[in-house]
Protein backbone atom coordinates (compact mmCIF):
# COMPACT_ATOMS: atom_id res chain seq x y z
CA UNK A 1 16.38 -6.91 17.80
CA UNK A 2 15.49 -10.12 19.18
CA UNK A 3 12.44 -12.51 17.78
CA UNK A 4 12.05 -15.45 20.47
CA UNK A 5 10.02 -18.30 19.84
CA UNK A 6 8.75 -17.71 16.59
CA UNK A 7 7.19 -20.51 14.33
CA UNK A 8 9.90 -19.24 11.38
CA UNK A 9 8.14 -19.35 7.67
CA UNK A 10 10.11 -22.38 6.21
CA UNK A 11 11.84 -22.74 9.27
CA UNK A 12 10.18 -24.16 12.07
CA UNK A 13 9.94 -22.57 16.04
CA UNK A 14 12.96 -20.63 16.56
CA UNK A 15 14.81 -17.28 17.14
CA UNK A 16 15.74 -14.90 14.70
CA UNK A 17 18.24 -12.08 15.42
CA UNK A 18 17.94 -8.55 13.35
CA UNK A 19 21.35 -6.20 13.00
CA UNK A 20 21.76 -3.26 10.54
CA UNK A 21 18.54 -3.84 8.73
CA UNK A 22 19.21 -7.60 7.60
CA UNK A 23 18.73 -11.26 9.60
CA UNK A 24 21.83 -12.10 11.21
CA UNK A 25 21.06 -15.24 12.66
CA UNK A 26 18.48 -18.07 12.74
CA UNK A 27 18.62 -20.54 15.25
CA UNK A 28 18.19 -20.99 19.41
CA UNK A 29 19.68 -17.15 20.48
CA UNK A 30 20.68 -15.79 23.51
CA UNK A 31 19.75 -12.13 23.82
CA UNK A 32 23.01 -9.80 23.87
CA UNK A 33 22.67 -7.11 26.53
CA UNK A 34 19.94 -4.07 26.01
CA UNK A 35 18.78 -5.81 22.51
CA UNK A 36 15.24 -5.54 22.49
CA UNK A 37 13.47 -8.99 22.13
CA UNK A 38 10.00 -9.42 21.34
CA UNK A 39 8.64 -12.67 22.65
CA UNK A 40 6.65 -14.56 19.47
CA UNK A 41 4.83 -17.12 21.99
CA UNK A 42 4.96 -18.87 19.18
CA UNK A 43 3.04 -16.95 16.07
CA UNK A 44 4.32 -17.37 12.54
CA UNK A 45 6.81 -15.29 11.36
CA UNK A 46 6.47 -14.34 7.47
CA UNK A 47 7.87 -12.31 5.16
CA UNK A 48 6.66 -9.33 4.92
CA UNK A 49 3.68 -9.04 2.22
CA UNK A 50 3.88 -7.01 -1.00
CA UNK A 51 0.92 -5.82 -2.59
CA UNK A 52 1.94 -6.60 -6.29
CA UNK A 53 -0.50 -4.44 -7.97
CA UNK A 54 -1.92 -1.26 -6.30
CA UNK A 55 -2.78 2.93 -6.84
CA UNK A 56 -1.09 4.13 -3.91
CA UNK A 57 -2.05 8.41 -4.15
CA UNK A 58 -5.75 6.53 -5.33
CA UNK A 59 -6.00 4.64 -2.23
CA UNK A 60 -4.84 7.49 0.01
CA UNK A 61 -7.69 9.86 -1.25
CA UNK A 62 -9.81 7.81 -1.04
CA UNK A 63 -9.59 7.10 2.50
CA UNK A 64 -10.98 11.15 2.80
CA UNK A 65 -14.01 10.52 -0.09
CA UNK A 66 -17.42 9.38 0.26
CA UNK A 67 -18.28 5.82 -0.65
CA UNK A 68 -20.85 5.97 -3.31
CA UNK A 69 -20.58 1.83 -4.38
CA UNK A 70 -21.20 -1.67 -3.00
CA UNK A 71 -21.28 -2.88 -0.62
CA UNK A 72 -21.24 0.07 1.52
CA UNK A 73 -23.79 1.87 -0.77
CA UNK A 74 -26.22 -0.89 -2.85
CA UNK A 75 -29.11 1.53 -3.61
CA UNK A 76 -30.41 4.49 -4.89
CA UNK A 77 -31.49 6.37 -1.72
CA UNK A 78 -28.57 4.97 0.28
CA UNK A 79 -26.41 7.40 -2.08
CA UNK A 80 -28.77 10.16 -1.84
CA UNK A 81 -28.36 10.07 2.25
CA UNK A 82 -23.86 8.95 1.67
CA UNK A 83 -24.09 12.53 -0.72
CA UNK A 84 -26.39 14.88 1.22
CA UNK A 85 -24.45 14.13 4.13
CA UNK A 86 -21.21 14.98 2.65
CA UNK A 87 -22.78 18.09 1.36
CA UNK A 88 -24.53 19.72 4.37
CA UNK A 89 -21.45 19.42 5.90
CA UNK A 90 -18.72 22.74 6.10
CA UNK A 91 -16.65 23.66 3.68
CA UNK A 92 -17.35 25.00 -0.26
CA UNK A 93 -14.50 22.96 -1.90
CA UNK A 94 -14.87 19.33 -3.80
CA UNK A 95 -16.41 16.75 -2.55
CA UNK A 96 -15.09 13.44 -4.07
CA UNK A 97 -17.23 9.95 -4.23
CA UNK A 98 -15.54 6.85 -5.00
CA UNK A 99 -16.14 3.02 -6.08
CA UNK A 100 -19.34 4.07 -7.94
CA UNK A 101 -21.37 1.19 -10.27
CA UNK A 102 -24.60 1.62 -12.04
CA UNK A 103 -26.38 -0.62 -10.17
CA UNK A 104 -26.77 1.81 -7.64
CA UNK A 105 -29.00 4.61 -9.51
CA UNK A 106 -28.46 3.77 -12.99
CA UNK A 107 -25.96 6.03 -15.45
CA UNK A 108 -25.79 9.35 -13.46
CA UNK A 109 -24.76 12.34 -15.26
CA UNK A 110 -24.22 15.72 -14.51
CA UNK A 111 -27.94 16.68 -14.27
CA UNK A 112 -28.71 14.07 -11.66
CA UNK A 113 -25.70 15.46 -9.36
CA UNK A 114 -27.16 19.04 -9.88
CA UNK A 115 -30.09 17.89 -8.79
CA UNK A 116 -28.21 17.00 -4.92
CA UNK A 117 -25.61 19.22 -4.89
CA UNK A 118 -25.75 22.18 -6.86
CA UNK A 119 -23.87 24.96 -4.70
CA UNK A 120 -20.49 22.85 -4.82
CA UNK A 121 -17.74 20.95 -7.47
CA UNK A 122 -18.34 17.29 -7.13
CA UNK A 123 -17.01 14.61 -8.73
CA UNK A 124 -17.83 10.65 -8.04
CA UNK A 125 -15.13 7.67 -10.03
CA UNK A 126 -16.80 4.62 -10.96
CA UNK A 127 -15.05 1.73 -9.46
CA UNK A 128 -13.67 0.71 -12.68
CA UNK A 129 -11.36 3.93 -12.35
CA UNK A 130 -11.62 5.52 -15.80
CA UNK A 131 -15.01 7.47 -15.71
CA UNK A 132 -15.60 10.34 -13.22
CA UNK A 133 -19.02 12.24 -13.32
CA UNK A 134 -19.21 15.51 -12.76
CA UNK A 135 -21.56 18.31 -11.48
CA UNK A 136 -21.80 21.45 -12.79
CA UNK A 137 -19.54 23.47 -10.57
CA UNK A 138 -16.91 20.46 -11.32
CA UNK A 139 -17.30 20.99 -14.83
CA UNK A 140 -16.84 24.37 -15.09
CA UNK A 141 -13.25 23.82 -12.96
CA UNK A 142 -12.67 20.72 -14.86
CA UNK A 143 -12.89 22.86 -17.93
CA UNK A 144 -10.71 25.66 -16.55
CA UNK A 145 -8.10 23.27 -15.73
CA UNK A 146 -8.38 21.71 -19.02
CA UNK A 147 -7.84 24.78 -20.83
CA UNK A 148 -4.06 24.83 -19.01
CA UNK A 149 -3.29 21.74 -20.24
CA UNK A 150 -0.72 21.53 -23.75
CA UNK A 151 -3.60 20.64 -26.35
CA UNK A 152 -2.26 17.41 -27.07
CA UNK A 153 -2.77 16.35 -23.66
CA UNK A 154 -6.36 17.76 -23.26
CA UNK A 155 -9.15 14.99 -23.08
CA UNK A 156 -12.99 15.25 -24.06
CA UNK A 157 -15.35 16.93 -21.97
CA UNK A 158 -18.74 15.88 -22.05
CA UNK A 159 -21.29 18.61 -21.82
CA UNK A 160 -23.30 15.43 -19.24
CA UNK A 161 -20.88 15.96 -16.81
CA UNK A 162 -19.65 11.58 -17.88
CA UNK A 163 -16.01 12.22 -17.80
CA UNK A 164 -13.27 9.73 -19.20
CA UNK A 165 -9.43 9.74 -18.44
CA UNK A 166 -9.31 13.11 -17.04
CA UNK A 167 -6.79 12.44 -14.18
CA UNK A 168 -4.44 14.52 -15.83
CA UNK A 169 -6.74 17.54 -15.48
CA UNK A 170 -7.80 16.53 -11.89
CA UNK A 171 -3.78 17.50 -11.06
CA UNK A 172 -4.07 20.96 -12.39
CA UNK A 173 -7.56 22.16 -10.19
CA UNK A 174 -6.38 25.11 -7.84
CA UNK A 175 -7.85 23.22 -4.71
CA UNK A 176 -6.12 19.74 -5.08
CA UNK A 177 -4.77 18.76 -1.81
CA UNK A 178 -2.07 16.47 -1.56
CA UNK A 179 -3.97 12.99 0.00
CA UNK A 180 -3.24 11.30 3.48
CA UNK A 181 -0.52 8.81 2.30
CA UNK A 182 0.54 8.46 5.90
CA UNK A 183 -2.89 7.47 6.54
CA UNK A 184 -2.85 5.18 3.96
CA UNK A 185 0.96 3.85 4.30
CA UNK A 186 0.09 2.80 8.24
CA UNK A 187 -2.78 1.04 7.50
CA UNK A 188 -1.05 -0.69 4.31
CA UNK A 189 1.62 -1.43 7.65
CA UNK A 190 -1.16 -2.73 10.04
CA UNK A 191 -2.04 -5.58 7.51
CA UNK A 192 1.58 -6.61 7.41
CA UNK A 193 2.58 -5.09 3.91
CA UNK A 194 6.41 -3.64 3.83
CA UNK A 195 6.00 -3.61 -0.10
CA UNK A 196 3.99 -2.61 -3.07
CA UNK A 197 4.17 -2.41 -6.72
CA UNK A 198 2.26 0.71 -7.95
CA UNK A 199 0.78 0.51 -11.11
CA UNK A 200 -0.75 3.75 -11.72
CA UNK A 201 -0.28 4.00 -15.86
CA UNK A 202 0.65 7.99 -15.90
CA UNK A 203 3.39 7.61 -13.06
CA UNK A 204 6.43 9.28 -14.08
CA UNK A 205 9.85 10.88 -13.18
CA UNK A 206 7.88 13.67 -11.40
CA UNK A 207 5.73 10.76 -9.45
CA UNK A 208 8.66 8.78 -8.86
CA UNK A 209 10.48 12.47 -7.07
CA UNK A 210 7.54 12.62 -5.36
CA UNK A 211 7.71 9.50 -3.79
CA UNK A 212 11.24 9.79 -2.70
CA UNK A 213 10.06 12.68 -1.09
CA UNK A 214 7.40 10.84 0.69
CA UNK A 215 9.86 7.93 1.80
CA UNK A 216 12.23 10.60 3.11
CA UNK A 217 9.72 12.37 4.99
CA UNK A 218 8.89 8.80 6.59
CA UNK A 219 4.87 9.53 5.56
CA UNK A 220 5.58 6.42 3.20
CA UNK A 221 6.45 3.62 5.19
CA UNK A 222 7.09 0.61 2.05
CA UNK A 223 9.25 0.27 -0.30
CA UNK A 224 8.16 0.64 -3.38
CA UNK A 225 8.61 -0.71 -6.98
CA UNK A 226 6.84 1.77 -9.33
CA UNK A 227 5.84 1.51 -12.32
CA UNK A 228 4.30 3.58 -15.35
CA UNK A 229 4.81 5.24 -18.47
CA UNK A 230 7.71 4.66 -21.03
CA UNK A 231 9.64 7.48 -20.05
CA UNK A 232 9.12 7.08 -16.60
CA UNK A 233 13.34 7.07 -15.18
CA UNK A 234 14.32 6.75 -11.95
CA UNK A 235 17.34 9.37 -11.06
CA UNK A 236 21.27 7.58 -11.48
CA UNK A 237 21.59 6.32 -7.89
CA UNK A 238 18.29 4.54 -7.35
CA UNK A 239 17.34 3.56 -3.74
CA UNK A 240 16.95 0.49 -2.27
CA UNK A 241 13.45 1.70 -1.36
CA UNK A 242 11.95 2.87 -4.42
CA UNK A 243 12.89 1.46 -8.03
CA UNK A 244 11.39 1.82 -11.16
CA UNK A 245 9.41 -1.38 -12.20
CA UNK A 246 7.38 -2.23 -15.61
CA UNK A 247 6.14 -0.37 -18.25
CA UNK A 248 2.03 -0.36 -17.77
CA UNK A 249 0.15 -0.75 -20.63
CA UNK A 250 -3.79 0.16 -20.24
CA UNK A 251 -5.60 -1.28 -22.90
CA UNK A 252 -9.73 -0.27 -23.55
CA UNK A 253 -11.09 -2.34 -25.29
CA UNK A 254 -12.83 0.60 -27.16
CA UNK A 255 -9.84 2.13 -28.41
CA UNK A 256 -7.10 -0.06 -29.04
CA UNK A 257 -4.25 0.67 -29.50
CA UNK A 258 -1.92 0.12 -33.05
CA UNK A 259 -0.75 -3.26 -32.70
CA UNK A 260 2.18 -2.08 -34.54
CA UNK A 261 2.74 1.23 -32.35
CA UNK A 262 2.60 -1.23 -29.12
CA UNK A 263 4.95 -3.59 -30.25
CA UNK A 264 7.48 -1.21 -30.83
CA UNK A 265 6.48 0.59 -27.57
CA UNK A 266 7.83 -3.17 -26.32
CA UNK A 267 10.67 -3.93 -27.76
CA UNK A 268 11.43 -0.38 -26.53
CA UNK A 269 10.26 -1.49 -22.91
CA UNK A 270 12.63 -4.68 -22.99
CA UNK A 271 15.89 -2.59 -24.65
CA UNK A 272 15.39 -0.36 -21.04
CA UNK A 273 15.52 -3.48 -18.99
CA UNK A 274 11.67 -2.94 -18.05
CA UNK A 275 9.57 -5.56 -18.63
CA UNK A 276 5.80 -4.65 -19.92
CA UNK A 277 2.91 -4.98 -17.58
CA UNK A 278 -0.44 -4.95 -19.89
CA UNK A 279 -3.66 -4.22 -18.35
CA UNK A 280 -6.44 -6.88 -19.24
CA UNK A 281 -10.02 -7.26 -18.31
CA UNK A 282 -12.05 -8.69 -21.22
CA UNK A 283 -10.94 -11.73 -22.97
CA UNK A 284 -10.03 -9.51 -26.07
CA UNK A 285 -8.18 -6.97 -24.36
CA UNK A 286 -5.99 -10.20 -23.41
CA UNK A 287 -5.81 -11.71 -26.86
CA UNK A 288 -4.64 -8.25 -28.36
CA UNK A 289 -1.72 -8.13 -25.44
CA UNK A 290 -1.06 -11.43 -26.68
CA UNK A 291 -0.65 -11.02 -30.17
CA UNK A 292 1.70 -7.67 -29.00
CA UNK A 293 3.77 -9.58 -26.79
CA UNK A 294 4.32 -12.70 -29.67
CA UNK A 295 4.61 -10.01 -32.29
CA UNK A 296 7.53 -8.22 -29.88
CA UNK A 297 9.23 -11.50 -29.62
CA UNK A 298 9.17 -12.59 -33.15
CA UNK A 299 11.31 -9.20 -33.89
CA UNK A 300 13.99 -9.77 -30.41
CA UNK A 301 16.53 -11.33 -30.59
CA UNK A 302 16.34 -12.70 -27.34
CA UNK A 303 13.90 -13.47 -24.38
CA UNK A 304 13.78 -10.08 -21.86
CA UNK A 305 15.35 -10.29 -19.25
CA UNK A 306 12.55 -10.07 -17.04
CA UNK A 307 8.79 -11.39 -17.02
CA UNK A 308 6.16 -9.55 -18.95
CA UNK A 309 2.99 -9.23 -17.09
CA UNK A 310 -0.41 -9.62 -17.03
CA UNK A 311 -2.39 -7.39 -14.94
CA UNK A 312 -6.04 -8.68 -13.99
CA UNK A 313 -6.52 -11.92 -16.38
CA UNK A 314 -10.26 -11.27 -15.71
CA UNK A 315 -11.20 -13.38 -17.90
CA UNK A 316 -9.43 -15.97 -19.46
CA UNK A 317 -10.43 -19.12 -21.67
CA UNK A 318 -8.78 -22.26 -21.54
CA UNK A 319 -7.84 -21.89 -25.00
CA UNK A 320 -5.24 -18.89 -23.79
CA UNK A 321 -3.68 -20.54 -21.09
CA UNK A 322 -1.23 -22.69 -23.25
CA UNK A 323 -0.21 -19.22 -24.82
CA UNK A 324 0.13 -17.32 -21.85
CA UNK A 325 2.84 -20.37 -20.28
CA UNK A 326 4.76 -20.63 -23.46
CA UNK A 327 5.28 -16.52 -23.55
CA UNK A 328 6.20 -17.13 -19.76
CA UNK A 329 4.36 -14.17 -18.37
CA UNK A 330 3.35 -14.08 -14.91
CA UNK A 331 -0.69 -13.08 -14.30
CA UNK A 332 -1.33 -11.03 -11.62
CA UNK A 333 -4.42 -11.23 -10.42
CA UNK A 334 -6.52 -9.97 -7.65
CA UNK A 335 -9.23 -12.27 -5.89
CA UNK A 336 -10.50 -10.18 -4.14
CA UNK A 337 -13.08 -9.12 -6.59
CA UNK A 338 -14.79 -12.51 -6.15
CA UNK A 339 -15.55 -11.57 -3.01
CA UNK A 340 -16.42 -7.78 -3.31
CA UNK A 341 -18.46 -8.21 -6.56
CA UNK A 342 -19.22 -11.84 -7.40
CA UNK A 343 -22.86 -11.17 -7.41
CA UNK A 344 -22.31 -8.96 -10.28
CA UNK A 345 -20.07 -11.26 -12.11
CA UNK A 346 -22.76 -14.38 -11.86
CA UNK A 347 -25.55 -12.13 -12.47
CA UNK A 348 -24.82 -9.76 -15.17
CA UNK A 349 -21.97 -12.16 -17.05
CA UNK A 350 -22.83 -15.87 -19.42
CA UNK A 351 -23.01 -18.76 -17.23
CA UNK A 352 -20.26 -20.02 -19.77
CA UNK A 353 -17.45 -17.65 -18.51
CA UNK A 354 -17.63 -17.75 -15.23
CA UNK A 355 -15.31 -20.29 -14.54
CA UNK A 356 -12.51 -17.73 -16.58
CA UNK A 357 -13.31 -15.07 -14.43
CA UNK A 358 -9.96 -14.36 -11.86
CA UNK A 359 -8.51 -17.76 -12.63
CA UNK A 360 -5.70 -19.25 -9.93
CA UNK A 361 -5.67 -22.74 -9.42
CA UNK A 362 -5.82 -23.32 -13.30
CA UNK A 363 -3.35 -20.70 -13.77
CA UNK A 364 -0.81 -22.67 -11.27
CA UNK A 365 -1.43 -26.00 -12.73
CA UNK A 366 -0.61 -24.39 -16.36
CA UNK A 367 2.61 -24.13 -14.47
CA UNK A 368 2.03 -19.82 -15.17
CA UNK A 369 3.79 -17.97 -12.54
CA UNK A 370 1.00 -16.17 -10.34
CA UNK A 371 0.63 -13.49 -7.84
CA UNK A 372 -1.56 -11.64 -6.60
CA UNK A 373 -2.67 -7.63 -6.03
CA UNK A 374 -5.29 -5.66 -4.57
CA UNK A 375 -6.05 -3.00 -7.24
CA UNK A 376 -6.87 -0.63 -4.03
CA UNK A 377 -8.26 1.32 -4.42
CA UNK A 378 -10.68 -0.34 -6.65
CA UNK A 379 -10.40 -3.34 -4.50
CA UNK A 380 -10.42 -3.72 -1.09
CA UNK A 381 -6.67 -2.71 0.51
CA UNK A 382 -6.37 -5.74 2.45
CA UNK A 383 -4.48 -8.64 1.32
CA UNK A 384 -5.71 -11.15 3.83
CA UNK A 385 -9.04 -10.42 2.70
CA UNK A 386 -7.81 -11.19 -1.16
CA UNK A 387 -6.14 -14.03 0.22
CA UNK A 388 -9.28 -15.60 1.90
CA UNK A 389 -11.45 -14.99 -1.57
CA UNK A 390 -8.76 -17.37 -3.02
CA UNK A 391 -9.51 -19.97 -0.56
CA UNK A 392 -13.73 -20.13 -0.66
CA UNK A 393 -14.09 -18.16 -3.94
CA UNK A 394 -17.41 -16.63 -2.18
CA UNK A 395 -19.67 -13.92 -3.07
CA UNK A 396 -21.18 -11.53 -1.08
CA UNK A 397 -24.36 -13.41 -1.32
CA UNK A 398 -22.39 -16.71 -0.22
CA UNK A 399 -23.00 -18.25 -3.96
CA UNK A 400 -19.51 -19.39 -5.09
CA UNK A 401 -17.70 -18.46 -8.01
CA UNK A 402 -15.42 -20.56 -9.71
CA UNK A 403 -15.42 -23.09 -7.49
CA UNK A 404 -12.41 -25.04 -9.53
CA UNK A 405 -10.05 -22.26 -8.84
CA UNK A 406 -9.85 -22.57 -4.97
CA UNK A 407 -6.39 -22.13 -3.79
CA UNK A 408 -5.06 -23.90 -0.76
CA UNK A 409 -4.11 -21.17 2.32
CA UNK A 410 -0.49 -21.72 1.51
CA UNK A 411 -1.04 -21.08 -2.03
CA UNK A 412 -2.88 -17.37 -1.29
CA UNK A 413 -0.04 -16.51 1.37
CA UNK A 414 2.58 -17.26 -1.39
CA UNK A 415 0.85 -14.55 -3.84
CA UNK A 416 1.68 -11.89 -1.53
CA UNK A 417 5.15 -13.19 -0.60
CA UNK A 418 7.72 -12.52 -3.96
CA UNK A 419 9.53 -9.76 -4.24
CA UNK A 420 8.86 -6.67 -6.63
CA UNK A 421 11.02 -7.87 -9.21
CA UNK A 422 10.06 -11.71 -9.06
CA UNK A 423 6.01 -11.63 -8.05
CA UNK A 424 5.53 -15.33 -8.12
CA UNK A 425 8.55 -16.71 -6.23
CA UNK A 426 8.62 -16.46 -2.50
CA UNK A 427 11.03 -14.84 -0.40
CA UNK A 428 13.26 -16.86 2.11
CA UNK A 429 13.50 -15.99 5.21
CA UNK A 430 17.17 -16.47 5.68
CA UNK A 431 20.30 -15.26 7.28
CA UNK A 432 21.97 -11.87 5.29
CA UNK A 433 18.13 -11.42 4.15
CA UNK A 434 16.64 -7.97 4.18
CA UNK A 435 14.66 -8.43 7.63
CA UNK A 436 11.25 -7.21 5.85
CA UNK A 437 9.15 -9.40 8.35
CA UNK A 438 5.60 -10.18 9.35
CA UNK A 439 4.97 -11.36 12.62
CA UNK A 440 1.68 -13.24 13.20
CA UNK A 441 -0.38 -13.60 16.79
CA UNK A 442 -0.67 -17.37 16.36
CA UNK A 443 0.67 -20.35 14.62
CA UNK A 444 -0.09 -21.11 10.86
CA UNK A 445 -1.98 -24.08 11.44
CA UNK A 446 -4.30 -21.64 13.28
CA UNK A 447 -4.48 -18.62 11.08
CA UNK A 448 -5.27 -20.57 7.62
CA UNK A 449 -8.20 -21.69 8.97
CA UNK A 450 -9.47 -17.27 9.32
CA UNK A 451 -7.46 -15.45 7.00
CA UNK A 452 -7.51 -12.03 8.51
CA UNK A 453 -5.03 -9.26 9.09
CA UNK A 454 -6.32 -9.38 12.62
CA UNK A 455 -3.44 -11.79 13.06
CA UNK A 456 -1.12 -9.37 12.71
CA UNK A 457 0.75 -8.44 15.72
CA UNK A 458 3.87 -6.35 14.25
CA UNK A 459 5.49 -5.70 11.01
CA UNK A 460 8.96 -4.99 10.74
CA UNK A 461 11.14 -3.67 7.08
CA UNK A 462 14.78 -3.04 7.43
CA UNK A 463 14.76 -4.11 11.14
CA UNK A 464 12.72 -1.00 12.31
CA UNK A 465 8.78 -1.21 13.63
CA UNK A 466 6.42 -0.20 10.96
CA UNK A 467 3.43 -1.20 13.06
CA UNK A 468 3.16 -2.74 16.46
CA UNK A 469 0.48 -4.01 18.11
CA UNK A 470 2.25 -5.72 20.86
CA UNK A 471 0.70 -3.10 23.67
CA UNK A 472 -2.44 -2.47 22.47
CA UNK A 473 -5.91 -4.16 24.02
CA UNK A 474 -5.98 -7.83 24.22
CA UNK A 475 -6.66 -10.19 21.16
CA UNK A 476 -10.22 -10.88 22.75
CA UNK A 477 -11.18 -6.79 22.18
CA UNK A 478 -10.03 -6.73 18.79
CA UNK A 479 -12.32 -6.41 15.46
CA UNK A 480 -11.49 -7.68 12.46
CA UNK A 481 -9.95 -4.92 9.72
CA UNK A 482 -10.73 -7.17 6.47
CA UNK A 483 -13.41 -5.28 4.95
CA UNK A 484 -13.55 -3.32 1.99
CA UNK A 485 -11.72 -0.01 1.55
C-alpha cells in the first residue's frame, strides 16, 4: 500500500509506502505496479490512537442497554419514558440501563424499579461502575447466581435491590449473552483507535483466552494491552496483538485496603515485570496509593522496570504533585469528564478543589509523564472528544473548569499517541515501524482548530484497513460522531 501526499506526523507532506505490516519507506514514492495507493490530498497522517484506559466487554454492552444518565437522560420522567420504552418492547429477558447518577430521580432502589417494571429482571449501573440496582425479578436471579458462586467469592446482597461489586455474579446468570464487541471494536476503528489498554480490575487468564479468541475471529479489530488481577498470565508465546499489561489496583475509599497487604501485592507486581496501575478518584484514595507505592520502594532494591500508574488523578492537590514526579509514575487521566459532567463537578464539589479536578497542564509542567483514556464506558468512547475537553476545559453548560489546565491541540493528540507499554511518549512514525496509522481528511493546522473524529478518513494497523471512509458520502453530508457513548 501506497499513502500519496500525506502531511506525515513529524514528517512533513510526503509518501509513505506499507509492506508486510510495517513502513517501508518515507519519502517522494513511485507506486510499484497493482499496489494500491490511497491519495491523502494532503490530510495528516498520525499514528494510530490508543485508548490508554478503557472496559472493552463494558463498552460493548453497553452499546445494546438503555441510557438511564446525563446527558441523554437529565430528569426524572425522561427515565420513566428511556425505561417504559425498553419494557413494552418484546422479549421477557434483562433489560440493562447504564451511566445512571442520582441526580436523575434521586437513590433508586429496588422498590422504585418494581414500581416500572415488575414482570421482568432489570438491572441499571450507576456511571461510577460499582453499584447496580436491581428489581425484583433481578434479584431473585442475582441471588440464584450468587448461590453458585465459591463462598469466598460471593458479595452482599441487599434486600433494596442497591447492589455493589456484583460483576462476578452478573457472569454466572443463565441468560448472559456475550456483547457486540464487533460493534464496539468498528466504532473504536472509525475514531482512528488501532489500540487500547483495558483496565477492567477482574480480567484474568480466562479474559485474556477470551480475547485471543476475539482477535482471531477478527470481531476485535485492536490490539490490545490488558490488564487486571495479580494472577492474570498471558499463555508462553504471547502475541504481538494482545499482551498482558499492569496489575489494576481499585481502591474505595470505604474499604481500604491493608497498606501492608498492598505493598506486598506490589513488590509482587514489580518481581512479574508488571508494573501497578492504582485506581484513584478522591484525593485520599491517591495519598493511600502513594504511601503503597513509597512503602514498596523503600523495601526494592531497585526502581521497576516499568512505570507505575495512576489511573484517574481526579483530584489532586498541589501538595502531591512533587510526590507523584519523584515516584515517576505516569497519571492517566481522562478529560473527558470535564466535558460530560463538569456541571456536577462545579456544582456539587468546594470551589477550592476545582482547579485539582482532572489536572493536565500542571501535571506536564511537574514534568509527570501524562496520557490520557476514555474510561468508556463510563466516559464517552471517543478520544477526539476527550481530546477537545483538554483544549477548552468546558462544561456542558459552557462554564469552564479548570481553566489553568488547558492543553494546547498538540498536547491532547500526544495523550492518545504512546504505545501500551510507554503511555506518555509518542510513537514515530518511521521506516521498519509497525504501520498502525491514522489518516486524517485535512491538514493539522485545520483539524486542531475542531477536534472531531469526523476527520477521520481511514485507519490502518499492521498495513490492513480497519475502517475506511474513502467511498462513503462526501465530507459536506457527514455528522459529527463525538458525542457521548
Amino acid at each position: 500500500m501506497l499513502i500519496r501526499n500525506a502531511e506525515i506526523y513529524a514528517h512533513g507532506i510526503g509518501d509513505l509506502r506499507i509492506r508486510r505490516g510495517h513502513i517501508e519507506q518515507i519519502g517522494s514514492l513511485t507506486p510499484a505496479d497493482g499496489e494500491r495507493v490511497i491519495d491523502a490530498a494532503g490530510g495528516a497522517l498520525l499514528p494510530g490512537l490508543h485508548d490508554h484506559h478503557i472496559h472493552l466487554m463494558s463498552y460493548a454492552a453497553s452499546l445494546s442497554s438503555v441510557l438511564c444518565g446525563p446527558p441523554a437522560v437529565a430528569d426524572e420522567p425522561s427515565l420513566l419514558r428511556a425505561l417504559s420504552d425498553a419494557a413494552s418492547g418484546s422479549g421477557e429477558g434483562w433489560l440493562r440501563g447504564v451511566g445512571y447518577h442520582e441526580s436523575v430521580a434521586g437513590d433508586i432502589d429496588r422498590a422504585w424499579l418494581d414500581s416500572l417494571v415488575p414482570h421482568r429482571p432489570l438491572r441499571i449501573q450507576h456511571r461510577s461502575g460499582r453499584l447496580w440496582v436491581v428489581n425484583s425479578p433481578g434479584l431473585d436471579q442475582i441471588s440464584a447466581a450468587v448461590g453458585k458462586l465459591p463462598e469466598h467469592e460471593r458479595p452482599g446482597l441487599a434486600s433494596n435491590g442497591r447492589l455493589f461489586d456484583i460483576d462476578t455474579a452478573l457472569h454466572q446468570l443463565p441468560d448472559a449473552t456475550a456483547p457486540p464487541v464487533d460493534q464496539a471494536s468498528r466504532r473504536l476503528a472509525s475514531y482512528g483507535v488501532t489500540g487500547i489498554t483495558d483496565m477492567t480490575p477482574s480480567n484474568d487468564s480466562s479474559a485474556f483466552e477470551y480475547f485471543a479468541r476475539l482477535q482471531g475471529s477478527g470481531s476485535l479489530l485492536q490490539r490490545v494491552c490488558m490488564a487486571g488481577s495479580l494472577e492474570l498470565k498471558a499463555p508462553d508465546r504471547q502475541s504481538a496483538h494482545l499482551t498482558v499489561g499492569a496489575t489494576k489496583v481499585h481502591l474505595h475509599q470505604a474499604h481500604l485496603p491493608d497498606l501492608d497487604a498492598l505493598i506486598t501485592d506490589i513488590g509482587s507486581s514489580h518481581r512479574r515485570g508488571r508494573p501497578l496501575a492504582v485506581h484513584c478518584v478522591t484525593e485520599l484514595e491517591l495519598v493511600f496509593a502513594l504511601a503503597a507505592l513509597n512503602g514498596a520502594r523503600d523495601l526494592e532494591a531497585t526502581a521497576p522496570a516499568t512505570a507505575d500508574r495512576i489511573e484517574h488523578a481526579s483530584v489532586t492537590p498541589p501538595a502531591l504533585l512533587s510526590q507523584i514526579q519523584e515516584l515517576g509514575l505516569t497519571v492517566v487521566t481522562q478529560p473527558n469528564f470535564v466535558a460530560e459532567r463538569g456541571d456536577t463537578y462545579l456544582d456539587d464539589l468546594p470551589a477550592p478543589e476545582h482547579p485539582w479536578l482532572y489536572r493536565c497542564a500542571s501535571l506536564l509542567d511537574a514534568r509527570i509523564p501524562l496520557a490520557g483514556g476514555t474510561d468508556a464506558p463510563f466516559g464517552g468512547a471517543d478520544p477526539w472528544h476527550a481530546m477537545d475537553a483538554a483544549t477548552s476545559r468546558r462544561a456542558p453548560s459552557g462554564r469552564v473548569l479548570g481553566g489553568d489546565e488547558r492543553l494546547t491541540p498538540e498536547q491532547a493528540l500526544a495523550l492518545f499517541l504512546g504505545s501500551a507499554d510507554s503511555p506518555a511518549t509518542p510513537r514515530p512514525i518511521a521506516a521498519r515501524a509497525v504501520a498502525d496509522l491514522c489518516l486524517l481528511r485535512r491538514p493539522w493546522q485545520q483539524v486542531r482548530g475542531e477536534l472531531s473524529s469526523r476527520w477521520v478518513r481511514a485507519v490502518i494497523r499492521d498495513g490492513e484497513l480497519i475502517y475506511d471512509a474513502i467511498d462513503e458520502a462526501p465530507f459536506e453530508g457527514d455528522v459529527s460522531r463525538d458525542g457521548v457513548s
